[in-house]
Each structure stands twice: as C-alpha cells, then as structure tokens.
PDB file of N, CA and C in Angstrom:
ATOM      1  N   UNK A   1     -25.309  -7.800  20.957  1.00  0.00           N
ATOM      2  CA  UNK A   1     -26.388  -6.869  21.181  1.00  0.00           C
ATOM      3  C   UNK A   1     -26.485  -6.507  22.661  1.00  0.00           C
ATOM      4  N   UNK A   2     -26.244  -7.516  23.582  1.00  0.00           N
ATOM      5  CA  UNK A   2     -26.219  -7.204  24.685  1.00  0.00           C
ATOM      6  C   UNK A   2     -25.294  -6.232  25.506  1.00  0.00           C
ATOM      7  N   UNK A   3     -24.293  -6.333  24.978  1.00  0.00           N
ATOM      8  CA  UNK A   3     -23.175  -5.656  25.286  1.00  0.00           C
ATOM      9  C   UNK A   3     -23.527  -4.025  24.801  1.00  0.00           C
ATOM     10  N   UNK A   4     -23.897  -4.161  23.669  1.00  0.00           N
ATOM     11  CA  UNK A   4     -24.604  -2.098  23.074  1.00  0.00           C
ATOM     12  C   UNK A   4     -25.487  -1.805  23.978  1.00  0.00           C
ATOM     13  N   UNK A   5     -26.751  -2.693  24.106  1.00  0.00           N
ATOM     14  CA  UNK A   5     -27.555  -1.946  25.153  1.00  0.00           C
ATOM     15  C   UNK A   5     -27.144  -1.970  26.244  1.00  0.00           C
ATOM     16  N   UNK A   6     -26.166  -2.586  27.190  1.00  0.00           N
ATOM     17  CA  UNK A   6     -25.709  -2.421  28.401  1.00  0.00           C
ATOM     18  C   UNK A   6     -24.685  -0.826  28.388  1.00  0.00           C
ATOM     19  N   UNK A   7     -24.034  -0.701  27.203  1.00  0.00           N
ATOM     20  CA  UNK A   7     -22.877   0.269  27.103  1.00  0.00           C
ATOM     21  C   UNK A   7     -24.409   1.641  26.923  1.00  0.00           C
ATOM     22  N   UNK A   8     -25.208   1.482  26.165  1.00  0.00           N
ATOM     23  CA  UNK A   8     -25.978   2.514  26.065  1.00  0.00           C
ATOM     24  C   UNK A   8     -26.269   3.097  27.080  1.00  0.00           C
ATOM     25  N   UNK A   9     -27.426   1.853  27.783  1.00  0.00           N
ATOM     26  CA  UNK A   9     -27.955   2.353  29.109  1.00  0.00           C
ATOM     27  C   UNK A   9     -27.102   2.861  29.954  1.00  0.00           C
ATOM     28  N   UNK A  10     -26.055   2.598  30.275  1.00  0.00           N
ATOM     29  CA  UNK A  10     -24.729   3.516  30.742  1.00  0.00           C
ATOM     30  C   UNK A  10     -24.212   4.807  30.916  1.00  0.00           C
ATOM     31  N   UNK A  11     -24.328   4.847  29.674  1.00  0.00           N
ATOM     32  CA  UNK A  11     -24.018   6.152  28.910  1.00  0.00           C
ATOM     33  C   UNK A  11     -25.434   6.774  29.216  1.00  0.00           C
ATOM     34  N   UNK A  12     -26.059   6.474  29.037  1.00  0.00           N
ATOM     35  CA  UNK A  12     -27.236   7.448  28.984  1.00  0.00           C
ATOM     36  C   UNK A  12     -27.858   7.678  30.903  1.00  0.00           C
ATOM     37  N   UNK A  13     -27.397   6.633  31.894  1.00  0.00           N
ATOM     38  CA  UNK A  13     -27.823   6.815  32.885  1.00  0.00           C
ATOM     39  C   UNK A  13     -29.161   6.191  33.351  1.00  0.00           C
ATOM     40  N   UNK A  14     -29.498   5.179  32.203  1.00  0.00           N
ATOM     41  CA  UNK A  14     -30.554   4.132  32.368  1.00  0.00           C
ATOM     42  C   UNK A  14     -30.403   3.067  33.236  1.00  0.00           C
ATOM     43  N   UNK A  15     -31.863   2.629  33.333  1.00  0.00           N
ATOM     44  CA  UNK A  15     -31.652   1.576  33.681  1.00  0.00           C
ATOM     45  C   UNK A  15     -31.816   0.136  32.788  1.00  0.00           C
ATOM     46  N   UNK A  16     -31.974   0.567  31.393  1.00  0.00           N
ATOM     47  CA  UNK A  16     -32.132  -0.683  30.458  1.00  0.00           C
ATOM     48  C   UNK A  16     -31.691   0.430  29.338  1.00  0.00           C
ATOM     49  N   UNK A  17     -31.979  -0.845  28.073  1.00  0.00           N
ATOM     50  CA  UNK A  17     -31.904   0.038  26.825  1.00  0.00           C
ATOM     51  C   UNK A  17     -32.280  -1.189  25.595  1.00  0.00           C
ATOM     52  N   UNK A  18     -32.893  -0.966  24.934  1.00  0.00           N
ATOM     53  CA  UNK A  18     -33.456  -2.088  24.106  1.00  0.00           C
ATOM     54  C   UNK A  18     -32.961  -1.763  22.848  1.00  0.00           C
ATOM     55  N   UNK A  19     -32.275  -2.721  22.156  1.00  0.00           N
ATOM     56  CA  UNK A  19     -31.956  -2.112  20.410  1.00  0.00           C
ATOM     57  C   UNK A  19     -33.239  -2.818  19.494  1.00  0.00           C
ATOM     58  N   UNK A  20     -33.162  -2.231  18.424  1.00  0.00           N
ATOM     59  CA  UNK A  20     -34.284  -2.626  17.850  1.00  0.00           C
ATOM     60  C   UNK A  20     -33.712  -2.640  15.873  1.00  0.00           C
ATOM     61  N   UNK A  21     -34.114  -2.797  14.841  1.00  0.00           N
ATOM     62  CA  UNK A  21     -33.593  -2.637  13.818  1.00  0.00           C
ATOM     63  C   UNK A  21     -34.282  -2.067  12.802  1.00  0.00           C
ATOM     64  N   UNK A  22     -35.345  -1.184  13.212  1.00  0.00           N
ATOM     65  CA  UNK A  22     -35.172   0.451  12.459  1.00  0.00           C
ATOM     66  C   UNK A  22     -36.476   0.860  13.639  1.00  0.00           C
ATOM     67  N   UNK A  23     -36.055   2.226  13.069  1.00  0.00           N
ATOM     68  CA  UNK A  23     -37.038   3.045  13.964  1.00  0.00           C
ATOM     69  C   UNK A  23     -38.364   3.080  14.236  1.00  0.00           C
ATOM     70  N   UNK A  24     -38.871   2.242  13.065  1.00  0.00           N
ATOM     71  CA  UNK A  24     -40.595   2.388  13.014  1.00  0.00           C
ATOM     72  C   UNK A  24     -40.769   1.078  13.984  1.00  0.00           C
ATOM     73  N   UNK A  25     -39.881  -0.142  13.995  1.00  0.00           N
ATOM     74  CA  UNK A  25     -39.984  -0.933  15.144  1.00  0.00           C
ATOM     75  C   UNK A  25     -40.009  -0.578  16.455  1.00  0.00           C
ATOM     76  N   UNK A  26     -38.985   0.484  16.929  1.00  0.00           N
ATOM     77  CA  UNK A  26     -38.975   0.643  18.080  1.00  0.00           C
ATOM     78  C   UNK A  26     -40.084   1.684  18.383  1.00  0.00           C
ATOM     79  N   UNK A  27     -40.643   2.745  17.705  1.00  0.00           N
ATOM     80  CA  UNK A  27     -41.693   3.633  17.891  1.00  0.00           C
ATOM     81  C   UNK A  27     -43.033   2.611  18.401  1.00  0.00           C
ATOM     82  N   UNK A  28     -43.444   1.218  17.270  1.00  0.00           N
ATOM     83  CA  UNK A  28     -44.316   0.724  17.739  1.00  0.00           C
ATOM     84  C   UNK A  28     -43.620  -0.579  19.291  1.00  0.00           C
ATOM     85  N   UNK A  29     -42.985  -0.448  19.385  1.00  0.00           N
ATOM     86  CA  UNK A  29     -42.671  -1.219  20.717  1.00  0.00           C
ATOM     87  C   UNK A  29     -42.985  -0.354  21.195  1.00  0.00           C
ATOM     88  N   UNK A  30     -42.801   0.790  21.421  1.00  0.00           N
ATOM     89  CA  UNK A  30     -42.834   1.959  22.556  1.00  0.00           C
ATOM     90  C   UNK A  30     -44.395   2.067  22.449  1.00  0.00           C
ATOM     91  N   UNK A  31     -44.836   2.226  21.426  1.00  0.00           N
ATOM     92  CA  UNK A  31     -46.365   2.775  21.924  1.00  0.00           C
ATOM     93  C   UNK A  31     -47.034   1.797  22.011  1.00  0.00           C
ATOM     94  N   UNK A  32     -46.847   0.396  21.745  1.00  0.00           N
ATOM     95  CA  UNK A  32     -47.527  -0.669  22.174  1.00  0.00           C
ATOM     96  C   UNK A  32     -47.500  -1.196  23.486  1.00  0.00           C
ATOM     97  N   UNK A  33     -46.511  -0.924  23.764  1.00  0.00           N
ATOM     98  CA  UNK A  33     -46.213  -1.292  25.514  1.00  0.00           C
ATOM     99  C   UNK A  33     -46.761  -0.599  26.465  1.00  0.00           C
ATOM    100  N   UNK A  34     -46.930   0.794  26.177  1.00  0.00           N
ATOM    101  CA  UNK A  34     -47.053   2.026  26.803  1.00  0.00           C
ATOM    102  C   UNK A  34     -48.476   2.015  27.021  1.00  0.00           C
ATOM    103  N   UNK A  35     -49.348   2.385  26.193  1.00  0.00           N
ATOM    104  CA  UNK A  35     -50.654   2.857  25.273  1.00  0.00           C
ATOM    105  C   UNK A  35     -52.119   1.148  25.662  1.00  0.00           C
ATOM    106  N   UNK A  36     -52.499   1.528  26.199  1.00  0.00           N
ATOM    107  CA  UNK A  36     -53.504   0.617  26.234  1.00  0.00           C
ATOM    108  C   UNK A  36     -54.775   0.835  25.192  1.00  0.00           C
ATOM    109  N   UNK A  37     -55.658   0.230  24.887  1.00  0.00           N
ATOM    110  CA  UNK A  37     -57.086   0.879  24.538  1.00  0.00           C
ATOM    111  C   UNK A  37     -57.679   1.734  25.044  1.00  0.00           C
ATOM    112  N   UNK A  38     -58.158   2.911  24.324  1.00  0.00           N
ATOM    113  CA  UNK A  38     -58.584   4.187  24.793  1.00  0.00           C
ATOM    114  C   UNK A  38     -56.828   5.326  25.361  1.00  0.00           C
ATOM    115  N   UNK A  39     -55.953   4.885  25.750  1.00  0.00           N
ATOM    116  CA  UNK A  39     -54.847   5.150  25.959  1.00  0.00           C
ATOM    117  C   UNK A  39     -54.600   6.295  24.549  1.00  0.00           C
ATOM    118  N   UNK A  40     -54.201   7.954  25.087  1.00  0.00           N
ATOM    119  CA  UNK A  40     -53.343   8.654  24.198  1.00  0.00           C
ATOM    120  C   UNK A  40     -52.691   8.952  23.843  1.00  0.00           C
ATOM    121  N   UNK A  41     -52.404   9.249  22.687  1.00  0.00           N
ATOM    122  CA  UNK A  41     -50.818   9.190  22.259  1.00  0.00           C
ATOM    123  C   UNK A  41     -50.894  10.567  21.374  1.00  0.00           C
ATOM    124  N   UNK A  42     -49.404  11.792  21.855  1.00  0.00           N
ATOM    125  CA  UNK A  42     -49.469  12.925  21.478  1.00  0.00           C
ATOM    126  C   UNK A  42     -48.562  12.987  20.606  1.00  0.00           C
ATOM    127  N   UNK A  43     -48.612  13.250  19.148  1.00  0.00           N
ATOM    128  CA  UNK A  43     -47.562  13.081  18.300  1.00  0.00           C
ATOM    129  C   UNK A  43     -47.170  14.220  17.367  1.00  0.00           C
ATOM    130  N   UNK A  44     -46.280  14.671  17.526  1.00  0.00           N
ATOM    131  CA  UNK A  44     -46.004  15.891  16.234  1.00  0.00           C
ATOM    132  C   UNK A  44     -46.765  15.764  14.886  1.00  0.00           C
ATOM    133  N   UNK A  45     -47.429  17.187  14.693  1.00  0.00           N
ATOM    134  CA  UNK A  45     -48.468  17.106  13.466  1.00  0.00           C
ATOM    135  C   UNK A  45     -47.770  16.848  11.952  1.00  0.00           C
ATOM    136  N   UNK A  46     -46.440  17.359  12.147  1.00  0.00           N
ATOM    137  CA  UNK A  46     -45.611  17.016  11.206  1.00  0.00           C
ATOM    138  C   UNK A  46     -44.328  15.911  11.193  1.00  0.00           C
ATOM    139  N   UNK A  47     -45.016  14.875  12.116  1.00  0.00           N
ATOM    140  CA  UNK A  47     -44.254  13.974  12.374  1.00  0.00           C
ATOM    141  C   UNK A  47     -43.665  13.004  10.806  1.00  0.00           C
ATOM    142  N   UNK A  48     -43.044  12.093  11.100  1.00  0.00           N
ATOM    143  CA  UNK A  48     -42.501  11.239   9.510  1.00  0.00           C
ATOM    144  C   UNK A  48     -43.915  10.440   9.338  1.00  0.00           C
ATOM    145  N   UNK A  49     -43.544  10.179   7.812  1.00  0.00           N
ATOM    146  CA  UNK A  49     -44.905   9.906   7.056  1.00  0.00           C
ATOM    147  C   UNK A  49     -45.080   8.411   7.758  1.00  0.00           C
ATOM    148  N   UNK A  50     -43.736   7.660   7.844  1.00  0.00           N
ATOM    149  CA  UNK A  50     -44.080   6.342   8.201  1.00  0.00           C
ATOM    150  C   UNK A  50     -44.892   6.611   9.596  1.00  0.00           C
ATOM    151  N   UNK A  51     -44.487   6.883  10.594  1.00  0.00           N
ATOM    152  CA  UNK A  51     -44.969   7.017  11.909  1.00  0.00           C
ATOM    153  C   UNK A  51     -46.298   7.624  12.116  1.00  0.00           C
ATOM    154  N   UNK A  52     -46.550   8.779  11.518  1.00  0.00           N
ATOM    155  CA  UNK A  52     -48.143   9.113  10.943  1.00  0.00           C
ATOM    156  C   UNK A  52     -48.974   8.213  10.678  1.00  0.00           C
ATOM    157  N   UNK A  53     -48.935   7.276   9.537  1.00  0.00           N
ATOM    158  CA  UNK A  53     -49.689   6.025   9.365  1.00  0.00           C
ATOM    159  C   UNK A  53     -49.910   5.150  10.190  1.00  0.00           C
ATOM    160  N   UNK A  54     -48.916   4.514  10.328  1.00  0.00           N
ATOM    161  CA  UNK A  54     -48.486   3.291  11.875  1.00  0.00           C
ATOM    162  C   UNK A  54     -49.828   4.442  13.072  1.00  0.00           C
ATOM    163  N   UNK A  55     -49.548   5.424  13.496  1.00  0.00           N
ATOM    164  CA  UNK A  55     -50.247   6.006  14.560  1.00  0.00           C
ATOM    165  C   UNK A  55     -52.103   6.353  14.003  1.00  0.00           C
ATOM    166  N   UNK A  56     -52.074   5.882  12.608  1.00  0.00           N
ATOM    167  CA  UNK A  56     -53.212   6.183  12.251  1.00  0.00           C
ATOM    168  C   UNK A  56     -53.977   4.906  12.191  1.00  0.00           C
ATOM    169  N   UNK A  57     -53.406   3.799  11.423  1.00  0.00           N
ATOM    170  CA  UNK A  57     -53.625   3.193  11.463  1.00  0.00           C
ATOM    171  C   UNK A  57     -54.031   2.509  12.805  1.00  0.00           C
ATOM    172  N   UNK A  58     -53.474   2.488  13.827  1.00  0.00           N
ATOM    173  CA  UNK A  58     -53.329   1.587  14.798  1.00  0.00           C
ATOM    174  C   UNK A  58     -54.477   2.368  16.087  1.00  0.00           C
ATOM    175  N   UNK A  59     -55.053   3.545  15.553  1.00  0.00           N
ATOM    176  CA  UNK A  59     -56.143   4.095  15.942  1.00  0.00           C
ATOM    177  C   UNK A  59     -57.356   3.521  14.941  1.00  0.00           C
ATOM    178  N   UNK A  60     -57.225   3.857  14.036  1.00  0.00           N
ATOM    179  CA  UNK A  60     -58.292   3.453  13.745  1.00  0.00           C
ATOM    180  C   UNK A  60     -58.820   1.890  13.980  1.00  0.00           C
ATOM    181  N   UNK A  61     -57.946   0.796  14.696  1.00  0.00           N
ATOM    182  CA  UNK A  61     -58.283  -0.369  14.831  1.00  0.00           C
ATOM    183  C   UNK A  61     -58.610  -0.421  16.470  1.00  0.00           C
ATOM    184  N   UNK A  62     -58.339   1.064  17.041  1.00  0.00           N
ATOM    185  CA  UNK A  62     -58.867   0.644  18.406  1.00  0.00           C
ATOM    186  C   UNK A  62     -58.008   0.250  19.065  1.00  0.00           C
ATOM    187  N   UNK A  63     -56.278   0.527  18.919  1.00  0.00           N
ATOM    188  CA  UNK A  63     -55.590  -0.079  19.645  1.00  0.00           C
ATOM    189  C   UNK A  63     -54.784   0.720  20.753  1.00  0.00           C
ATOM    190  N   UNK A  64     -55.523   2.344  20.096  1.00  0.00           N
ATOM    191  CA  UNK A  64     -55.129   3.748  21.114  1.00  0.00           C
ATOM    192  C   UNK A  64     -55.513   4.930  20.069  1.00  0.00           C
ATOM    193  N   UNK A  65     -55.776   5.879  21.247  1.00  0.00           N
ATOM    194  CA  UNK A  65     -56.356   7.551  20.446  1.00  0.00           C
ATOM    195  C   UNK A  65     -55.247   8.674  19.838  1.00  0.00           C
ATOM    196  N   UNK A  66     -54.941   9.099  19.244  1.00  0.00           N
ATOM    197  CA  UNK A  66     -53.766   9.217  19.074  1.00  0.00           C
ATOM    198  C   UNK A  66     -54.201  11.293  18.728  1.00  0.00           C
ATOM    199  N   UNK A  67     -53.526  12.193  18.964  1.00  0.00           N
ATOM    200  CA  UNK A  67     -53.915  13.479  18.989  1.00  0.00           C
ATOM    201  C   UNK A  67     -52.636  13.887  18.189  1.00  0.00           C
ATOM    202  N   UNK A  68     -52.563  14.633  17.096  1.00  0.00           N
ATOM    203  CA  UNK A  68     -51.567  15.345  16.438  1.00  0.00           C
ATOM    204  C   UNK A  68     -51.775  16.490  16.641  1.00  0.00           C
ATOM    205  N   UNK A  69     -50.611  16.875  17.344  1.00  0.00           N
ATOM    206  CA  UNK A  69     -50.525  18.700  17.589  1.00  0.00           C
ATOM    207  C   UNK A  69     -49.153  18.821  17.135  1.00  0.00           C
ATOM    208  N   UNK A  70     -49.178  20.655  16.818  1.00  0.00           N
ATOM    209  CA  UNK A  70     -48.005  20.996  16.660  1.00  0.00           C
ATOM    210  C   UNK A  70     -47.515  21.648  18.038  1.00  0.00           C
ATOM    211  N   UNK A  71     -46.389  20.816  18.074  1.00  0.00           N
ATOM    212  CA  UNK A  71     -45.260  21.091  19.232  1.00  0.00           C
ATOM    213  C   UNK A  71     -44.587  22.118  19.265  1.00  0.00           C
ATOM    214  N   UNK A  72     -44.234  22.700  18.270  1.00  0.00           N
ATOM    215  CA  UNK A  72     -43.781  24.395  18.353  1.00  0.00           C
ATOM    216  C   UNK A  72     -45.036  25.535  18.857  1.00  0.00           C
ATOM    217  N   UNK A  73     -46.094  24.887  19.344  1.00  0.00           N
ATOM    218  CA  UNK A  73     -46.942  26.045  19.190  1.00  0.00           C
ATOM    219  C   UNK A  73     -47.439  25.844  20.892  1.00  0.00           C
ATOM    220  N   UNK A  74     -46.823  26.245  21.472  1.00  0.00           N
ATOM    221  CA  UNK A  74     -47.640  26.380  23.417  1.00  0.00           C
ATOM    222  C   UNK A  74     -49.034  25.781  23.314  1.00  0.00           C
ATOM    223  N   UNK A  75     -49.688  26.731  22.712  1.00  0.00           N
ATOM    224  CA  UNK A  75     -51.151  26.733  23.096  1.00  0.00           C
ATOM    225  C   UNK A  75     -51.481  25.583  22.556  1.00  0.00           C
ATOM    226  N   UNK A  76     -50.781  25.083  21.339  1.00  0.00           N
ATOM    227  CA  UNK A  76     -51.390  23.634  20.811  1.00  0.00           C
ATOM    228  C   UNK A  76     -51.124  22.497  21.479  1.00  0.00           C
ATOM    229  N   UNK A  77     -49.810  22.453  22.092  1.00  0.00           N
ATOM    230  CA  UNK A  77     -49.241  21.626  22.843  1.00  0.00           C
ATOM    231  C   UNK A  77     -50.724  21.738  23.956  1.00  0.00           C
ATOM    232  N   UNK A  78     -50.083  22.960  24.693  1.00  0.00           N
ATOM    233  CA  UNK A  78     -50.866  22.638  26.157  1.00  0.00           C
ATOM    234  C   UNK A  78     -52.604  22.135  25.940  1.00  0.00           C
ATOM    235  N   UNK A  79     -53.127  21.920  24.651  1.00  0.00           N
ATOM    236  CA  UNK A  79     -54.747  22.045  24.466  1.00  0.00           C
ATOM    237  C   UNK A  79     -54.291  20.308  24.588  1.00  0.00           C
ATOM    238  N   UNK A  80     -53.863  20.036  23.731  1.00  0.00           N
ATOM    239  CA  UNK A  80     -53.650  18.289  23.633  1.00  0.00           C
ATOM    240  C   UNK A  80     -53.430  17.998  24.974  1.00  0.00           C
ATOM    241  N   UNK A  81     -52.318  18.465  25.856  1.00  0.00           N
ATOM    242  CA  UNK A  81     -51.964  17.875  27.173  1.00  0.00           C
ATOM    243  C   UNK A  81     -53.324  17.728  27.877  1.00  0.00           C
ATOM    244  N   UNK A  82     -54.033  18.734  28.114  1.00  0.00           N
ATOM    245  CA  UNK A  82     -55.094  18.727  28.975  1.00  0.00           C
ATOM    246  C   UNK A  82     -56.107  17.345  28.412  1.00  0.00           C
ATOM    247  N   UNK A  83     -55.640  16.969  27.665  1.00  0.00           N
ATOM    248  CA  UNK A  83     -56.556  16.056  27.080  1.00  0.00           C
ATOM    249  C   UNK A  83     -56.296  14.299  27.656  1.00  0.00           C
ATOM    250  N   UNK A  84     -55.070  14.795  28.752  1.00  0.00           N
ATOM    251  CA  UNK A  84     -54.554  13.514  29.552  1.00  0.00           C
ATOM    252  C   UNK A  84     -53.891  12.495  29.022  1.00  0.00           C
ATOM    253  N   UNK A  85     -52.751  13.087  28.225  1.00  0.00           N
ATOM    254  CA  UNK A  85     -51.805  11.430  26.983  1.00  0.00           C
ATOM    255  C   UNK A  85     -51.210  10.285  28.075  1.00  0.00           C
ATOM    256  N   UNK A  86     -51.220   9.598  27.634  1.00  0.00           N
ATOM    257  CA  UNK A  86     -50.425   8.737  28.366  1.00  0.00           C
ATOM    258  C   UNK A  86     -49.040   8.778  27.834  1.00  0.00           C
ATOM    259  N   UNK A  87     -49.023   9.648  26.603  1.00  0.00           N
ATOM    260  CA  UNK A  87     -47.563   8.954  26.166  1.00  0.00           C
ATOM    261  C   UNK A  87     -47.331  10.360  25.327  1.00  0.00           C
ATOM    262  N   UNK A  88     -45.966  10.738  25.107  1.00  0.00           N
ATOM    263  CA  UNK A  88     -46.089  12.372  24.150  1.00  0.00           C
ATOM    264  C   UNK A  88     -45.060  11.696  23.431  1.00  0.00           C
ATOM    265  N   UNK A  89     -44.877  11.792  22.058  1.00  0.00           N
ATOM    266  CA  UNK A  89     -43.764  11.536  21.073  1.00  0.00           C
ATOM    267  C   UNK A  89     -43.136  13.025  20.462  1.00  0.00           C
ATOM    268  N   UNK A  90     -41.987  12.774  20.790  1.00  0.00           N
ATOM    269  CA  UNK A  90     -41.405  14.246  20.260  1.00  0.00           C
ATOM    270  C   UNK A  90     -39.975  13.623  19.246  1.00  0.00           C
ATOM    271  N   UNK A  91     -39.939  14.433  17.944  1.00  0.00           N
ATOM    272  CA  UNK A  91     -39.541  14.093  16.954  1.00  0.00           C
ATOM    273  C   UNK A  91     -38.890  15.999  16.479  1.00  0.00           C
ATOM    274  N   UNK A  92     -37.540  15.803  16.930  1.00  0.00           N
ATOM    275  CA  UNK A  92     -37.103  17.212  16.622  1.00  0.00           C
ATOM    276  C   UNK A  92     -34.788  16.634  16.276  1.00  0.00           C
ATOM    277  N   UNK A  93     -35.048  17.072  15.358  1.00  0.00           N
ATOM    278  CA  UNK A  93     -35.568  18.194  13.844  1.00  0.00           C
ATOM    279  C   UNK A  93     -36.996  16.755  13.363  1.00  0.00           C
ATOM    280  N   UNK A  94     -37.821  17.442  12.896  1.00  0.00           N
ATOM    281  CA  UNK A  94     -38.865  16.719  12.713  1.00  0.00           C
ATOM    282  C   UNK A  94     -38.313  16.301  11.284  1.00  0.00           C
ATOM    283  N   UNK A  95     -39.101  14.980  10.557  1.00  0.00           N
ATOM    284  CA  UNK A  95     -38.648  14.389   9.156  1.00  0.00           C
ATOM    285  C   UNK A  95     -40.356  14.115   8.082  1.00  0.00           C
ATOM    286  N   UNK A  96     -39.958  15.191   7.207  1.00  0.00           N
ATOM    287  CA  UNK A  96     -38.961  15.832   6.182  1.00  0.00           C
ATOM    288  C   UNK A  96     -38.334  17.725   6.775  1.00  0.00           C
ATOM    289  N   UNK A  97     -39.349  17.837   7.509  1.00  0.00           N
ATOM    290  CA  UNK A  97     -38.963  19.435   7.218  1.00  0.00           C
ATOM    291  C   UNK A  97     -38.203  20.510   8.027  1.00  0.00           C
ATOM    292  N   UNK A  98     -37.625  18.884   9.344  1.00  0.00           N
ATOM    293  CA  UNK A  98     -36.744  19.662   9.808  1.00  0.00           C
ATOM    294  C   UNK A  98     -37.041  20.654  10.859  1.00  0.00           C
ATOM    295  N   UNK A  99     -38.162  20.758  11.302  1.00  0.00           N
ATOM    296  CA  UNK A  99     -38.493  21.805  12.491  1.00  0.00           C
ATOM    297  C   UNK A  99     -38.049  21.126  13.764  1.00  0.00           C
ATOM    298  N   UNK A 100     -37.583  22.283  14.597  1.00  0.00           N
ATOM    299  CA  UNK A 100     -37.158  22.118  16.167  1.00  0.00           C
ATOM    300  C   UNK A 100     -37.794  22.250  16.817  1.00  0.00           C
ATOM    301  N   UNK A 101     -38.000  21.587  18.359  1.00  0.00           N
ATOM    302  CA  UNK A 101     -38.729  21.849  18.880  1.00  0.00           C
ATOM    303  C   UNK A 101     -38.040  21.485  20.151  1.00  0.00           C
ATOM    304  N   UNK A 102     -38.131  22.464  21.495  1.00  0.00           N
ATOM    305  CA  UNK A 102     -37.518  22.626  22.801  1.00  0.00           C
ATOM    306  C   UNK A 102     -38.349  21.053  23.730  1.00  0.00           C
ATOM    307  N   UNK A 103     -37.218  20.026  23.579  1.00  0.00           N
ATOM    308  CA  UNK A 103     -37.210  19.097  23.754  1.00  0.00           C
ATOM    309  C   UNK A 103     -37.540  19.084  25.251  1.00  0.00           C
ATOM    310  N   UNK A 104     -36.843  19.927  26.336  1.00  0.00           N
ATOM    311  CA  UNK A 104     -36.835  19.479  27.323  1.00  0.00           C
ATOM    312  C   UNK A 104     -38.279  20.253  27.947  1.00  0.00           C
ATOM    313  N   UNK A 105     -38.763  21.484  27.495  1.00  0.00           N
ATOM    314  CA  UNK A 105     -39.638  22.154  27.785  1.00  0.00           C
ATOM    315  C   UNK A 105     -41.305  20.996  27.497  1.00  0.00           C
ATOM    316  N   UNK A 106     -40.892  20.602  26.333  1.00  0.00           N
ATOM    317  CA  UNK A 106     -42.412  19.726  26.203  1.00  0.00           C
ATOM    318  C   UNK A 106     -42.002  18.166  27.118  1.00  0.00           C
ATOM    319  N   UNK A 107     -41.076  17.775  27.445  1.00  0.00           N
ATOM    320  CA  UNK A 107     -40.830  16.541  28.185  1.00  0.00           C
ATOM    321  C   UNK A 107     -41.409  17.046  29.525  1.00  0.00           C
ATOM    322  N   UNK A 108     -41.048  18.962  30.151  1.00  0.00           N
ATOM    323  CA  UNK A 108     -41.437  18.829  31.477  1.00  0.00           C
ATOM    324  C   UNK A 108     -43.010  19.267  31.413  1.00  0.00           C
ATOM    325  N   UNK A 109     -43.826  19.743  30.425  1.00  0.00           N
ATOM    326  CA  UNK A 109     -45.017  19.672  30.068  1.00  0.00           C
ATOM    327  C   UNK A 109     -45.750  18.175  30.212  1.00  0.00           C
ATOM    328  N   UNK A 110     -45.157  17.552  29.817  1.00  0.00           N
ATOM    329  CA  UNK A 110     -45.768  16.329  29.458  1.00  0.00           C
ATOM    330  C   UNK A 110     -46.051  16.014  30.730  1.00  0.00           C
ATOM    331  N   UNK A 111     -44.624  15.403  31.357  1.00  0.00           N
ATOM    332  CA  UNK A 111     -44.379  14.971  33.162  1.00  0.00           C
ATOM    333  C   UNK A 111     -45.481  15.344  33.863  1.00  0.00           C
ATOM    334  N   UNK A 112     -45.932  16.746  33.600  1.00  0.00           N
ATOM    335  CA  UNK A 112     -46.813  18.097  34.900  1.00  0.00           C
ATOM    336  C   UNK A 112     -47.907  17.066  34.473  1.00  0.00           C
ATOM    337  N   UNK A 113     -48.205  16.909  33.071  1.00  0.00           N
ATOM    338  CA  UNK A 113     -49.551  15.895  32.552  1.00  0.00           C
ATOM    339  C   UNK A 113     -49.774  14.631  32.677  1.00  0.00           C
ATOM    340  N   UNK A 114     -48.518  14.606  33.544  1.00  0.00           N
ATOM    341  CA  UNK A 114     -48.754  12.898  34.261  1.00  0.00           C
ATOM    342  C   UNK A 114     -48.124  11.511  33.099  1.00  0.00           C
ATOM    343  N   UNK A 115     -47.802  12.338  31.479  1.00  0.00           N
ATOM    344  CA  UNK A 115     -47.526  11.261  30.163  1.00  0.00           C
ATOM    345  C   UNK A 115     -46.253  11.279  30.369  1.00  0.00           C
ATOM    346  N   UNK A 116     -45.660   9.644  29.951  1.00  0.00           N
ATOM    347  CA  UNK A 116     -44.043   9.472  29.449  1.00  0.00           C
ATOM    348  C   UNK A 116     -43.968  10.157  28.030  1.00  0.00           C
ATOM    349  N   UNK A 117     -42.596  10.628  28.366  1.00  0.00           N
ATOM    350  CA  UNK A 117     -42.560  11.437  26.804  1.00  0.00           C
ATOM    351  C   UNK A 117     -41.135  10.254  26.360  1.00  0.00           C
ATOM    352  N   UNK A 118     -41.117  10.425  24.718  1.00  0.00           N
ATOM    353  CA  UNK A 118     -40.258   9.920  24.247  1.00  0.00           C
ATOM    354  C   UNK A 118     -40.455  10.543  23.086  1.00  0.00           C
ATOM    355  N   UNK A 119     -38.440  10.786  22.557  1.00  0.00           N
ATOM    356  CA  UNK A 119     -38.253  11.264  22.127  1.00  0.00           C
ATOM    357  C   UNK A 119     -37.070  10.538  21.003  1.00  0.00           C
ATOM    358  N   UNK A 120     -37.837  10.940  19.405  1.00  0.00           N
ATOM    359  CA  UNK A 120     -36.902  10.215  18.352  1.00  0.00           C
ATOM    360  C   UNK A 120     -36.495  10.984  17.981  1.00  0.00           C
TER     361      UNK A 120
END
C-alpha cells in the first residue's frame, strides 16, 4: 500500500496520498478531517445516493452544515460560496446521471472562497 500511495502522490505532484477501500470511506475521511462543527460542506445536488445520506446524516447529528447546490448552474454555485464552505465536493460525471461539470472553474471559485475543493 505504501508503495501505491507513494507512486500516486508522484504522479499526481503531491505531497501525500492516502488509499482507502471504497469511496464512501475516503469521502468521509475527507470531510471528517476537514469540516469541524458548524464547518460547511458544498456538495453537488445530484451527488450519489450513498454520499447524499452520509452528508445528511452526519448533519443532522451536528457534525457539519452541509449546502447542496447545483454545480452546473453559476448563480447556484456562487449563492452557496458566499455562504463561506470550508470544503466544496465536486463529483463530475456526477452518479447516476452523469452530468459534467467544469472542474477547474468551480475548484478556482471555491479557492477565491477561501474552501478546499475535492474532487471524486
């Protein structure tokens, strides 16, 4: 394992890289680490069903605020940003339906808003 995330982070120009063994693990590592109480989290409105829940759930216990906007839409994006995330999740082609969304344009949105963006 050590050897993948060293070859990753590499490749990618990191400075780490963590493997994990499925995605809904590493989504909640990421927003658990990230995301404090009261801490926001900006997530595609049509994000995957698992990750929807997990982000619903884990609001409703108070463990962060979590804002679903749609990311194809400027004005929706930029209304959430102003709302100060700490963290933006971008999920393109989104799952089930497959929508795109200009990855690097909402990462430098996010940045201007002061949030780490990450992207599944």
């Amino acid at each position: 394992r050590d050897v993948v995330q060293r070859a990753l982070a590499e490749l990618e120009g990191g400075a780490g890289a963590v493997l994990t063994n499925t995605g809904m693990s590493a989504i909640h590592l990421v927003t658990s680490g990230v995301l404090a109480p009261g801490g926001l989290l900006v997530a595609p409105h049509d994000c995957y069903g698992g990750s929807y829940r997990l982000f619903d759930s884990l609001a409703t216990r108070g463990c962060y605020r979590v804002r679903f906007a749609d990311q194809g839409d400027e004005r929706a994006l930029q209304a959430a940003l102003e709302e100060k995330p700490k963290l933006v999740l971008v999920e393109s082609p989104s799952n089930p339906l497959l929508r795109v969304v200009d990855i690097a344009k909402i990462c430098r949105l996010a940045r201007e808003a002061g949030a780490v963006s990450v992207v599944d």
